[in-house]
N, C-alpha and C. Protein backbone atom coordinates (compact mmCIF):
# COMPACT_ATOMS: atom_id res chain seq x y z
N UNK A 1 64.72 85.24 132.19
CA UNK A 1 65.77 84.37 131.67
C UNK A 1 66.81 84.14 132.76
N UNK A 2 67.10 82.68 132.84
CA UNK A 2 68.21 82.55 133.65
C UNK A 2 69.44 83.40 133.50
N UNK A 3 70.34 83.83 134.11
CA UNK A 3 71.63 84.23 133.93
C UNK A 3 72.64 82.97 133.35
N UNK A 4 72.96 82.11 134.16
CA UNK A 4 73.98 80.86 133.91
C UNK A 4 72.93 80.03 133.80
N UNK A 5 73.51 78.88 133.29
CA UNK A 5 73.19 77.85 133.07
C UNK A 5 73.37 76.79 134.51
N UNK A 6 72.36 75.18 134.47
CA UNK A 6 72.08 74.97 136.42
C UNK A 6 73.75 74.34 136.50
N UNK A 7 74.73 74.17 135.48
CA UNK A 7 75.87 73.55 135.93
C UNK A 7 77.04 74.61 136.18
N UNK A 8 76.84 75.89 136.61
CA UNK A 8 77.30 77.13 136.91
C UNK A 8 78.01 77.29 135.70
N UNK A 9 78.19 77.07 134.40
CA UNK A 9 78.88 77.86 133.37
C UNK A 9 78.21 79.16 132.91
N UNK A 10 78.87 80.41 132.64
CA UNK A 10 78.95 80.85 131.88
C UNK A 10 77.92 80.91 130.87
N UNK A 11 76.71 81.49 130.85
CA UNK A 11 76.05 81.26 129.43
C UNK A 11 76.31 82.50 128.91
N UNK A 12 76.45 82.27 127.33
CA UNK A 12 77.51 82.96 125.94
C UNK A 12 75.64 83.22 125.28
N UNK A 13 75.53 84.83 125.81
CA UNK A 13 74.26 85.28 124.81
C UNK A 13 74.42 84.84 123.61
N UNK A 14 73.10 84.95 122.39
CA UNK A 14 73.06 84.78 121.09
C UNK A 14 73.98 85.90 120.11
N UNK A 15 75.34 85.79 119.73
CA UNK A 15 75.64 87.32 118.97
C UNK A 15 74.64 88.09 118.19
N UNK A 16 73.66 87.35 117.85
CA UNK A 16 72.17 88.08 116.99
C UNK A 16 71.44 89.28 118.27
N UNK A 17 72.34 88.93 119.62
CA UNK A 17 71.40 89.94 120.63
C UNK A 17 72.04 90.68 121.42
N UNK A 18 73.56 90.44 120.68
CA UNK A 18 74.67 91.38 121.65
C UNK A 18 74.77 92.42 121.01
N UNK A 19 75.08 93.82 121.53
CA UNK A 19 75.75 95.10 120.96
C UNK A 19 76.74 95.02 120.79
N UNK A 20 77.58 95.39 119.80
CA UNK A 20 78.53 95.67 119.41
C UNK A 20 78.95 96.90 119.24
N UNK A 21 80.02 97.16 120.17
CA UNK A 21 80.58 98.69 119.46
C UNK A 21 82.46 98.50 119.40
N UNK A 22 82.68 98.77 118.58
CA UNK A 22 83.93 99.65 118.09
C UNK A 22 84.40 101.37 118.81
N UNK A 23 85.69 101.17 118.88
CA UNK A 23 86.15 102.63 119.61
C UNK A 23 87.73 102.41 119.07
N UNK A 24 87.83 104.02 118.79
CA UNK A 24 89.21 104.22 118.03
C UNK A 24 89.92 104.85 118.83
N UNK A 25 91.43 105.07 118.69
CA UNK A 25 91.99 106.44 120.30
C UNK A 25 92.98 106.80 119.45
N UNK A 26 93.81 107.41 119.69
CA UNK A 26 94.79 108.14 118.81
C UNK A 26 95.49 108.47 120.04
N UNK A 27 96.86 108.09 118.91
CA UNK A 27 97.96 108.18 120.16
C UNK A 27 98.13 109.97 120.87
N UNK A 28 98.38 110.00 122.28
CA UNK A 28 98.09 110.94 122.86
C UNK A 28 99.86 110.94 122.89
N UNK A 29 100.74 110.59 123.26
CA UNK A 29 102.02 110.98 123.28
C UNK A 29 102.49 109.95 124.46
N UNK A 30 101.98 109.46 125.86
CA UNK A 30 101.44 108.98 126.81
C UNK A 30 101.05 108.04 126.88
N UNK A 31 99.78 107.99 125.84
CA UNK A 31 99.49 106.06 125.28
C UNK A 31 99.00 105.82 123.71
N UNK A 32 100.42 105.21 123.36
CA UNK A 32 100.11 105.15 122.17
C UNK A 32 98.39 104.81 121.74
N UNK A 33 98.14 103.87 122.30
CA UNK A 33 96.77 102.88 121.92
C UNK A 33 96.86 102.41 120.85
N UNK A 34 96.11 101.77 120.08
CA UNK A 34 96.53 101.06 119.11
C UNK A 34 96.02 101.79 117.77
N UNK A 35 96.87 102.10 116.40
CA UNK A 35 96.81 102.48 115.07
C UNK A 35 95.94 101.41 114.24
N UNK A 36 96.11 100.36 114.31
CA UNK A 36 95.86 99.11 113.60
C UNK A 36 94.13 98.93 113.64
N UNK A 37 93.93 98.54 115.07
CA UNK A 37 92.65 97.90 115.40
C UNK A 37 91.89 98.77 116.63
N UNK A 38 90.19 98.06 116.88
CA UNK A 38 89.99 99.59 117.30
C UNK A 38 88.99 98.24 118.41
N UNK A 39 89.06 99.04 119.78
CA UNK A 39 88.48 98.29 121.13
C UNK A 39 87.44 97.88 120.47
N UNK A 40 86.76 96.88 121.21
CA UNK A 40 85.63 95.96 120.74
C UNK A 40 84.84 96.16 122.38
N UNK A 41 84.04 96.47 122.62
CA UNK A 41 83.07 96.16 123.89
C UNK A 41 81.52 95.43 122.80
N UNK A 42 81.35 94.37 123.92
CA UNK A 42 80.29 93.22 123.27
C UNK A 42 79.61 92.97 124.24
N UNK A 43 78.73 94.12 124.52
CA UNK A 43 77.35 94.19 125.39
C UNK A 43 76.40 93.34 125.89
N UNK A 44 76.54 92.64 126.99
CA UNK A 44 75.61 91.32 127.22
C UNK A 44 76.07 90.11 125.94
N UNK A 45 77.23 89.84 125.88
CA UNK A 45 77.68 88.50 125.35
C UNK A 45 77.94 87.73 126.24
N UNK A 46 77.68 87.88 127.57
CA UNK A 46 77.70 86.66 128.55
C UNK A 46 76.27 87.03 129.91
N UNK A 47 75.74 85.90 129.88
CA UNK A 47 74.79 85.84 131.19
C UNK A 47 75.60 86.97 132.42
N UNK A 48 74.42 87.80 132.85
CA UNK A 48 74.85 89.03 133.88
C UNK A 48 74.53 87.88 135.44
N UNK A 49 75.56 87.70 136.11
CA UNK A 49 75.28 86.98 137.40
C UNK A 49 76.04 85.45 137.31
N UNK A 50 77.02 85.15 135.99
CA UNK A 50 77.19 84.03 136.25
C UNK A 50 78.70 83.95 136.75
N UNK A 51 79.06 83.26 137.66
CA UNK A 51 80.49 83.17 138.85
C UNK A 51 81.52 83.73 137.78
N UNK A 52 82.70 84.13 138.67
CA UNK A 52 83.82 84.32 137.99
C UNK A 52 84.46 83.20 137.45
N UNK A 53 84.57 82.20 137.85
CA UNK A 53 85.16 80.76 138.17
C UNK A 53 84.59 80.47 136.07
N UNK A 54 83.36 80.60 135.99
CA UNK A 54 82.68 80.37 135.04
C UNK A 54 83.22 81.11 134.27
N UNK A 55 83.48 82.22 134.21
CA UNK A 55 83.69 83.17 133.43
C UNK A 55 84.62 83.25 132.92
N UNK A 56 85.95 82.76 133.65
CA UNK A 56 86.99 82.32 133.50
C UNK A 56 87.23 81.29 132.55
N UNK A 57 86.38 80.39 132.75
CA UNK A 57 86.36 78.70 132.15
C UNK A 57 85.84 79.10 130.60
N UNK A 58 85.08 80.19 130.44
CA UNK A 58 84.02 80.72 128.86
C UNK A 58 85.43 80.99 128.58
N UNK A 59 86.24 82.22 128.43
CA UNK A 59 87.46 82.90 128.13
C UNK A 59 88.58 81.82 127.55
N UNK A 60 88.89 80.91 128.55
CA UNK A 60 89.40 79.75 128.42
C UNK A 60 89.29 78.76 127.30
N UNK A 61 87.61 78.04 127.52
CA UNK A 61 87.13 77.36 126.40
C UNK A 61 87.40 78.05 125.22
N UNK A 62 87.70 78.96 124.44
CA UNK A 62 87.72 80.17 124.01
C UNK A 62 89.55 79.90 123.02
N UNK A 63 90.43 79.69 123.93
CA UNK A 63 91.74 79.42 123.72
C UNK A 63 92.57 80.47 124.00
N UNK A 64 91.81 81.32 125.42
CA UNK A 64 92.84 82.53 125.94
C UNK A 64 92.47 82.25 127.01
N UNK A 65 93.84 82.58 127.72
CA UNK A 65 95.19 82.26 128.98
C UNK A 65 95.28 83.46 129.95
N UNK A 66 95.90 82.90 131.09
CA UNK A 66 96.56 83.61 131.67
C UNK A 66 95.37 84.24 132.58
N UNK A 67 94.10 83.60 132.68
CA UNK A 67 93.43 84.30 133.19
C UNK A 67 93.55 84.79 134.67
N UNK A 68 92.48 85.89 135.41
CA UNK A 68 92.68 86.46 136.53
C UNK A 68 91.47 86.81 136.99
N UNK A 69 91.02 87.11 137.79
CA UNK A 69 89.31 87.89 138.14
C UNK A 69 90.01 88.83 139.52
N UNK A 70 89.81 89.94 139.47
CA UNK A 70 90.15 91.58 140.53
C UNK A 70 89.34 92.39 139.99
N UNK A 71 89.85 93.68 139.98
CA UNK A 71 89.38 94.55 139.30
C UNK A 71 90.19 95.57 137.82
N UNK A 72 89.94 96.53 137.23
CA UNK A 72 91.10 97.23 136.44
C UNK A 72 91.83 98.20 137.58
N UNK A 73 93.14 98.41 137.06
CA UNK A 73 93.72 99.12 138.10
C UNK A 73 93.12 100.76 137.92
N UNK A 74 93.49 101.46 138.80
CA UNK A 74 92.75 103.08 138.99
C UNK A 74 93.80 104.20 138.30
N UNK A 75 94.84 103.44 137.62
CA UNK A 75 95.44 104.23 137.08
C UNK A 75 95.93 104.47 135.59
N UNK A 76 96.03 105.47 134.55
CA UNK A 76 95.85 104.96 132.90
C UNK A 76 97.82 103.89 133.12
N UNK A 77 97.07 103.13 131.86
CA UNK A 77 97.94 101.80 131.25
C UNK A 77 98.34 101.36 130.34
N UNK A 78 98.80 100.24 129.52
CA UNK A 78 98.61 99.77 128.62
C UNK A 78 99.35 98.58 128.08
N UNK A 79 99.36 97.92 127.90
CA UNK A 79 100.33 96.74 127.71
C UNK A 79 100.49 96.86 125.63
N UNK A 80 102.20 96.66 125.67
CA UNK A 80 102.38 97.14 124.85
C UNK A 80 102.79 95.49 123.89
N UNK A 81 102.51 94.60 124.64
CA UNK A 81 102.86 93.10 123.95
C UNK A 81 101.72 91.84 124.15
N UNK A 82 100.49 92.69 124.67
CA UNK A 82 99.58 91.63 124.73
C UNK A 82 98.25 92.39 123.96
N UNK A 83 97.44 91.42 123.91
CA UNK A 83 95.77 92.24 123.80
C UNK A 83 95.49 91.18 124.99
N UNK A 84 94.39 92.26 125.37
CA UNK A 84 93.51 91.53 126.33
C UNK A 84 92.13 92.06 126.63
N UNK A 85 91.35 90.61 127.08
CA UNK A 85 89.75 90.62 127.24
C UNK A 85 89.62 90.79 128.71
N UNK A 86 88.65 91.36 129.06
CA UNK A 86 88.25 92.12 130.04
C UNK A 86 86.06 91.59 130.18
N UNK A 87 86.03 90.58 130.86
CA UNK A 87 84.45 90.12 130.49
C UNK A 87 84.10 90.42 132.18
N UNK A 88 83.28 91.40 132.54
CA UNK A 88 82.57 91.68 133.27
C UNK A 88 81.99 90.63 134.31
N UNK A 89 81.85 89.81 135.59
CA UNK A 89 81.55 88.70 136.18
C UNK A 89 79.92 89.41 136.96
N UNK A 90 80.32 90.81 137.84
CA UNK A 90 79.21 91.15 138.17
C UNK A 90 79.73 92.62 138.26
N UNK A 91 78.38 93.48 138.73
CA UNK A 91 78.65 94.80 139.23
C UNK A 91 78.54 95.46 137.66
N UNK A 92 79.23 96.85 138.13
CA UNK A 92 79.47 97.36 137.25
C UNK A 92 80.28 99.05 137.09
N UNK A 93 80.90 99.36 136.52
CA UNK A 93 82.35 100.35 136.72
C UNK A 93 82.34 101.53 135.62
N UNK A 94 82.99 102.13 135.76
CA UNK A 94 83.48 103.41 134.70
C UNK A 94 84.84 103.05 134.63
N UNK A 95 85.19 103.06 132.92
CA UNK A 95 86.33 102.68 132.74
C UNK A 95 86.54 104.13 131.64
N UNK A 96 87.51 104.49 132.23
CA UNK A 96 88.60 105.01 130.74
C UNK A 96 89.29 104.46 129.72
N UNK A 97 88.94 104.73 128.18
CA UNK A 97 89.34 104.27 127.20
C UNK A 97 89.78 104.92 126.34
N UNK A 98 91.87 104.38 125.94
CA UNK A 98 92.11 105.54 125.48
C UNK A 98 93.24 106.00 126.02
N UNK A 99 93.08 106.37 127.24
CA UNK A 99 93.82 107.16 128.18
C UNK A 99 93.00 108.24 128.52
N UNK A 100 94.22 109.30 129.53
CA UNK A 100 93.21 110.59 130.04
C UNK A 100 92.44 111.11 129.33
N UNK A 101 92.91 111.29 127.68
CA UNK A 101 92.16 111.75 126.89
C UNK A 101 91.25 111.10 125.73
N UNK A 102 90.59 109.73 126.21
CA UNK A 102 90.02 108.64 125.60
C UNK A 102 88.19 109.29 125.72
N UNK A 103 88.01 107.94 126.67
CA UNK A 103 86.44 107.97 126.24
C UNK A 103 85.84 107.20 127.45
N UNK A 104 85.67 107.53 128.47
CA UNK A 104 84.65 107.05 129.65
C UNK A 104 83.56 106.34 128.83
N UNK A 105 83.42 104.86 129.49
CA UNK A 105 82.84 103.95 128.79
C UNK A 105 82.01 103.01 130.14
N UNK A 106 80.48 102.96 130.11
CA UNK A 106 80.41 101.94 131.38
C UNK A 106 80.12 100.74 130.76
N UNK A 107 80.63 100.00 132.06
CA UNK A 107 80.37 98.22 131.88
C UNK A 107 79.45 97.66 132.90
N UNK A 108 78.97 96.15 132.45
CA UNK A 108 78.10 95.90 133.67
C UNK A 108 78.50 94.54 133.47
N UNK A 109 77.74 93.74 134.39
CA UNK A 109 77.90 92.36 134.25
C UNK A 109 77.62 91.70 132.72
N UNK A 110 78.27 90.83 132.59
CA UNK A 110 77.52 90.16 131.19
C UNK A 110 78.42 91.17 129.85
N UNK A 111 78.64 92.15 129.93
CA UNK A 111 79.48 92.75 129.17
C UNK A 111 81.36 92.20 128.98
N UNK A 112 81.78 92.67 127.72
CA UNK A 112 83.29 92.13 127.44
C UNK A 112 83.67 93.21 126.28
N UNK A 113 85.17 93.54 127.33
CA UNK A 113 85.81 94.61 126.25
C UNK A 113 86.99 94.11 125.59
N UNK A 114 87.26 94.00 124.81
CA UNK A 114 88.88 93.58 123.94
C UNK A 114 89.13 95.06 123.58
N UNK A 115 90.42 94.66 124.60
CA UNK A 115 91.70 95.90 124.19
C UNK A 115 92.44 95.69 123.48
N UNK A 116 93.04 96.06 122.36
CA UNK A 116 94.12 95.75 121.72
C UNK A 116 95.45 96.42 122.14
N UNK A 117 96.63 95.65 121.66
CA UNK A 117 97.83 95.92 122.31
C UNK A 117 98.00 97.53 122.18
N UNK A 118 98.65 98.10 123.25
CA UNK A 118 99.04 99.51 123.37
C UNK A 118 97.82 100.59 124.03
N UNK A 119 96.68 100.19 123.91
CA UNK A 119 95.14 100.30 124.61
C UNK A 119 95.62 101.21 125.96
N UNK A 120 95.48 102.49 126.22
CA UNK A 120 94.80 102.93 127.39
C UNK A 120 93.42 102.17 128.24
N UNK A 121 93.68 102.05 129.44
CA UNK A 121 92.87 101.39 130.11
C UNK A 121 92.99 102.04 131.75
N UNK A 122 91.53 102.54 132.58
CA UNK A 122 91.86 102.77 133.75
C UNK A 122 90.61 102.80 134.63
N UNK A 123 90.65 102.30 135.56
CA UNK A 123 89.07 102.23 136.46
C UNK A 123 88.84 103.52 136.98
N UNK A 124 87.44 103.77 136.76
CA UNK A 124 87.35 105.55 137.35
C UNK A 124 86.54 105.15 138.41
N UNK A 125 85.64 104.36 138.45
CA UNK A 125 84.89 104.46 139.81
C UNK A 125 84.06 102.92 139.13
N UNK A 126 83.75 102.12 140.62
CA UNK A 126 83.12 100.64 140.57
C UNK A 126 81.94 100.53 141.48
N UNK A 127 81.24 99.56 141.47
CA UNK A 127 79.74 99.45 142.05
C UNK A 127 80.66 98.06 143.24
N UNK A 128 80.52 97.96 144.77
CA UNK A 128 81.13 97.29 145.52
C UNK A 128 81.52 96.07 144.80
N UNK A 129 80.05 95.37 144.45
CA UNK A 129 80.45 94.16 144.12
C UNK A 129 81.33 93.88 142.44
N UNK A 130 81.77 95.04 141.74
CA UNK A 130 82.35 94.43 140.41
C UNK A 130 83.69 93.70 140.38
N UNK A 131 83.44 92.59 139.58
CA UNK A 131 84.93 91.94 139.60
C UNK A 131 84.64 91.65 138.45
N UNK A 132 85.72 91.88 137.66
CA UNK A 132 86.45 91.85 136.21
C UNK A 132 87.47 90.41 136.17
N UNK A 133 86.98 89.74 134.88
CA UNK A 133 87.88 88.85 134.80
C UNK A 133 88.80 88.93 133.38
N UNK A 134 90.25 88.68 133.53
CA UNK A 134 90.87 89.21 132.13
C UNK A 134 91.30 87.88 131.68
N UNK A 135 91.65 88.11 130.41
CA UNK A 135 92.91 86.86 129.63
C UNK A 135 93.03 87.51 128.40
N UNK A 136 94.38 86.10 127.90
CA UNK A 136 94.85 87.31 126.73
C UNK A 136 95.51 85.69 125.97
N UNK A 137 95.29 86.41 124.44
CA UNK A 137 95.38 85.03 123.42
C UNK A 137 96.66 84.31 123.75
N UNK A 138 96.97 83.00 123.01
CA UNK A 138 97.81 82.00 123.86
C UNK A 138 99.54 82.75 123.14
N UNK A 139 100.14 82.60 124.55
CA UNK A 139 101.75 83.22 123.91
C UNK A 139 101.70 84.39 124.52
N UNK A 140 100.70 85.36 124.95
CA UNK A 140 100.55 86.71 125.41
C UNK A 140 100.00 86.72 126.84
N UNK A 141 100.65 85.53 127.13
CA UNK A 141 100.17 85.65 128.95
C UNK A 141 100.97 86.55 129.98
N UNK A 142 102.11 86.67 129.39
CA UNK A 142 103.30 86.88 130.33
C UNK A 142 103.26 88.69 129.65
N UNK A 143 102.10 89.39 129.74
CA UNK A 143 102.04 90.76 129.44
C UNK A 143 102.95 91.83 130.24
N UNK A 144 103.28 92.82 129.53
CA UNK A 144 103.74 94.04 130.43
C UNK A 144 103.11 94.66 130.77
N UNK A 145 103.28 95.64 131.92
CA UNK A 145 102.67 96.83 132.00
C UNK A 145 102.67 97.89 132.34
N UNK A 146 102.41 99.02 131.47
CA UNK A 146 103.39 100.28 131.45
C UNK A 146 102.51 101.37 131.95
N UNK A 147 102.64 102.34 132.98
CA UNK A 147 102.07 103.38 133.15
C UNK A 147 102.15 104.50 132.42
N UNK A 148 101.07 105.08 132.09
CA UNK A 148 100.71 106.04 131.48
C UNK A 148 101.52 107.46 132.19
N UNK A 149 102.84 107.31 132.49
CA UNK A 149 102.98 108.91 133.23
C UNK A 149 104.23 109.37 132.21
N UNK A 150 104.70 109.01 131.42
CA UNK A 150 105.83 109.59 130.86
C UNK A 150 105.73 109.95 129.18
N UNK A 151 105.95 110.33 128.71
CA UNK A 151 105.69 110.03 126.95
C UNK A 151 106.67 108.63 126.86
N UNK A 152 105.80 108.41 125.94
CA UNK A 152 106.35 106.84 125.42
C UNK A 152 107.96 106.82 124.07
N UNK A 153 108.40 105.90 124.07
CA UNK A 153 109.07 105.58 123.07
C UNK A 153 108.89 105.47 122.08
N UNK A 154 109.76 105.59 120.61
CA UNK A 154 108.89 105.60 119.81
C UNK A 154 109.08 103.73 119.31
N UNK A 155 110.20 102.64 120.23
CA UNK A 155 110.09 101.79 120.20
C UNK A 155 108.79 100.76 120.27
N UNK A 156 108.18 101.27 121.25
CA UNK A 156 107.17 100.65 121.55
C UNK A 156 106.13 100.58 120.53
N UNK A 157 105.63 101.84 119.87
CA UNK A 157 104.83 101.71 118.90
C UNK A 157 105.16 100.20 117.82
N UNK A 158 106.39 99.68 117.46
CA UNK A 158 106.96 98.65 116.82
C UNK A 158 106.51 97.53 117.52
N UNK A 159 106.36 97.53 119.00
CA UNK A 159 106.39 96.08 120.13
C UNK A 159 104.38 96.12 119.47
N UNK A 160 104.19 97.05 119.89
CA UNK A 160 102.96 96.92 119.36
C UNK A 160 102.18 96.53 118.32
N UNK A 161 102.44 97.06 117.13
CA UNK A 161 102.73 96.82 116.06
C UNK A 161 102.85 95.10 115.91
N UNK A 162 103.52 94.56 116.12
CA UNK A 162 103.90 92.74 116.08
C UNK A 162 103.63 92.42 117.01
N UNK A 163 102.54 92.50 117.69
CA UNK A 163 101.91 91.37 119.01
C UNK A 163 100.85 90.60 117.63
N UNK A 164 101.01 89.38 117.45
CA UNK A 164 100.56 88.59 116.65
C UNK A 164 98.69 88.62 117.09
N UNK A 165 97.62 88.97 116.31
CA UNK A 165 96.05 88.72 116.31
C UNK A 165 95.87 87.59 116.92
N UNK A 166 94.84 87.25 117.48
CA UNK A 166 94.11 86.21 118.15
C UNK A 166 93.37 85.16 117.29
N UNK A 167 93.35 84.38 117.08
CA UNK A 167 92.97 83.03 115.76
C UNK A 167 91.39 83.24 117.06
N UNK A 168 91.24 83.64 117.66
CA UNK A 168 89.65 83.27 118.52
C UNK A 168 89.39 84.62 118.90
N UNK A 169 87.81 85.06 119.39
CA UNK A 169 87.30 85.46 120.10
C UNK A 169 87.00 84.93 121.26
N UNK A 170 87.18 86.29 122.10
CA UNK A 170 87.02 85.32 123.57
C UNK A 170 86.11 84.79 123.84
N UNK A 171 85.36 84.94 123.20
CA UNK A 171 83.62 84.61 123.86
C UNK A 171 83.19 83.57 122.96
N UNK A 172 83.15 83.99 121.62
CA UNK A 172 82.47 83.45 120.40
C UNK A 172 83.24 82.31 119.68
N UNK A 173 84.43 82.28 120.04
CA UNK A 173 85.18 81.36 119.01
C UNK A 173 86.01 82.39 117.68
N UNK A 174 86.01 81.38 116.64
CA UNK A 174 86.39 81.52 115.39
C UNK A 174 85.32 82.57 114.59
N UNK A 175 84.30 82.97 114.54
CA UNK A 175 83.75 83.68 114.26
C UNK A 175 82.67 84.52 114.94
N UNK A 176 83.47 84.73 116.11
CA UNK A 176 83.00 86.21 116.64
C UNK A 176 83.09 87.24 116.24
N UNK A 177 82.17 88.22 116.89
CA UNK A 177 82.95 89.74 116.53
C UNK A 177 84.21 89.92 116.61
N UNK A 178 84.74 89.62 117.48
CA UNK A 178 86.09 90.34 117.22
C UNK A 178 86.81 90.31 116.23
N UNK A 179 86.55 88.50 115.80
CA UNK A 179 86.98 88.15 114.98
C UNK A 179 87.02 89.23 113.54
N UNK A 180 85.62 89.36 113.04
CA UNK A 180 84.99 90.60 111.90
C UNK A 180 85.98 91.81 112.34
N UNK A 181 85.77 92.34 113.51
CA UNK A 181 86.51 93.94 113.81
C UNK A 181 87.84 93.84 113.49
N UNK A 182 88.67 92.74 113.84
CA UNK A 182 90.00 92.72 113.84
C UNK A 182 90.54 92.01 112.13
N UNK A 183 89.69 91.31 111.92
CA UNK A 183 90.09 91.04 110.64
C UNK A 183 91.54 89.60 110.45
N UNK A 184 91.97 89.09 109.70
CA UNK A 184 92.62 88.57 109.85
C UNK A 184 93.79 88.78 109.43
N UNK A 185 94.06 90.28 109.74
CA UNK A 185 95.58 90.97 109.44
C UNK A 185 96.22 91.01 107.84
């Protein structure tokens, strides 16, 4: 099977052939992560090998912003006023989920994780070529981001708390998974 499609987009697997998993974290003191809703990784929901550029443009078509393609940073995180998608372009990495005390999770190309707001997030180790491309639903471009080294506020849990759901999945539209996992509040 091809990876992309011959006009370099992005091809969006069948959801009848993606994995789906769910992951819960509990606040560690450090990172809250989120109470509400629980990470979404969606296993081969995009062609493994197709450009970032593309990948970008799927996320986009999609009606989430702000996009970027690097890598995750190497240190725990969490943005306490956005959610954000994380869709794999190539390669493939060990990510922490959660925080220090989360859940080592690998990704590969063609894979996509949705973090929800307050989400531990941190790169443990990458294959040369992985580059990660992110975005985050419309209004939640202009994210923070807070390091995991101090105990948190108990403000923040509230910022979190009211980062408004995503009307889309990044990948799928209006009735993606995420859509089902997250529910419509």
């Amino acid at each position: 099977m091809n990876d992309d499609t011959n006009d370099g987009r992005a091809r969006v697997a069948p959801m009848d052939g993606v994995e789906v998993h769910e992951f819960r974290f509990d606040d560690d003191g450090r990172v809250p992560n989120n109470p509400a809703l629980p990470v979404v990784l969606m296993r081969g929901a995009l062609g493994a090998g197709a450009p970032p550029d593309a990948v970008t443009a799927r996320l986009e078509a999609s009606g989430w912003g702000g996009t970027w393609v690097w890598r995750v940073f190497d240190y725990h995180h969490y943005h306490p006023n956005a959610h954000e998608a994380l869709a794999v372009a190539s390669g493939r990495a060990s990510l922490m989920l959660g925080g220090p005390q989360g859940e080592r999770v690998e990704v590969e190309a063609g894979d996509v994780v949705v973090l929800p707001a307050g989400t531990g997030h941190c790169q443990i180790e990458a294959s040369h070529d992985f580059r990660i491309c992110g975005a985050y639903p419309p209004g939640q471009e202009d994210y923070e981001t807070i390091r995991a080294r101090e105990p948190h506020k108990g403000a923040v849990l509230e910022r979190i708390a009211n980062v408004a759901r995503p009307a889309s999945d990044p990948i799928y539209g209006a009735d993606g998974p995420l859509m089902r996992a997250w529910g419509d509040g």
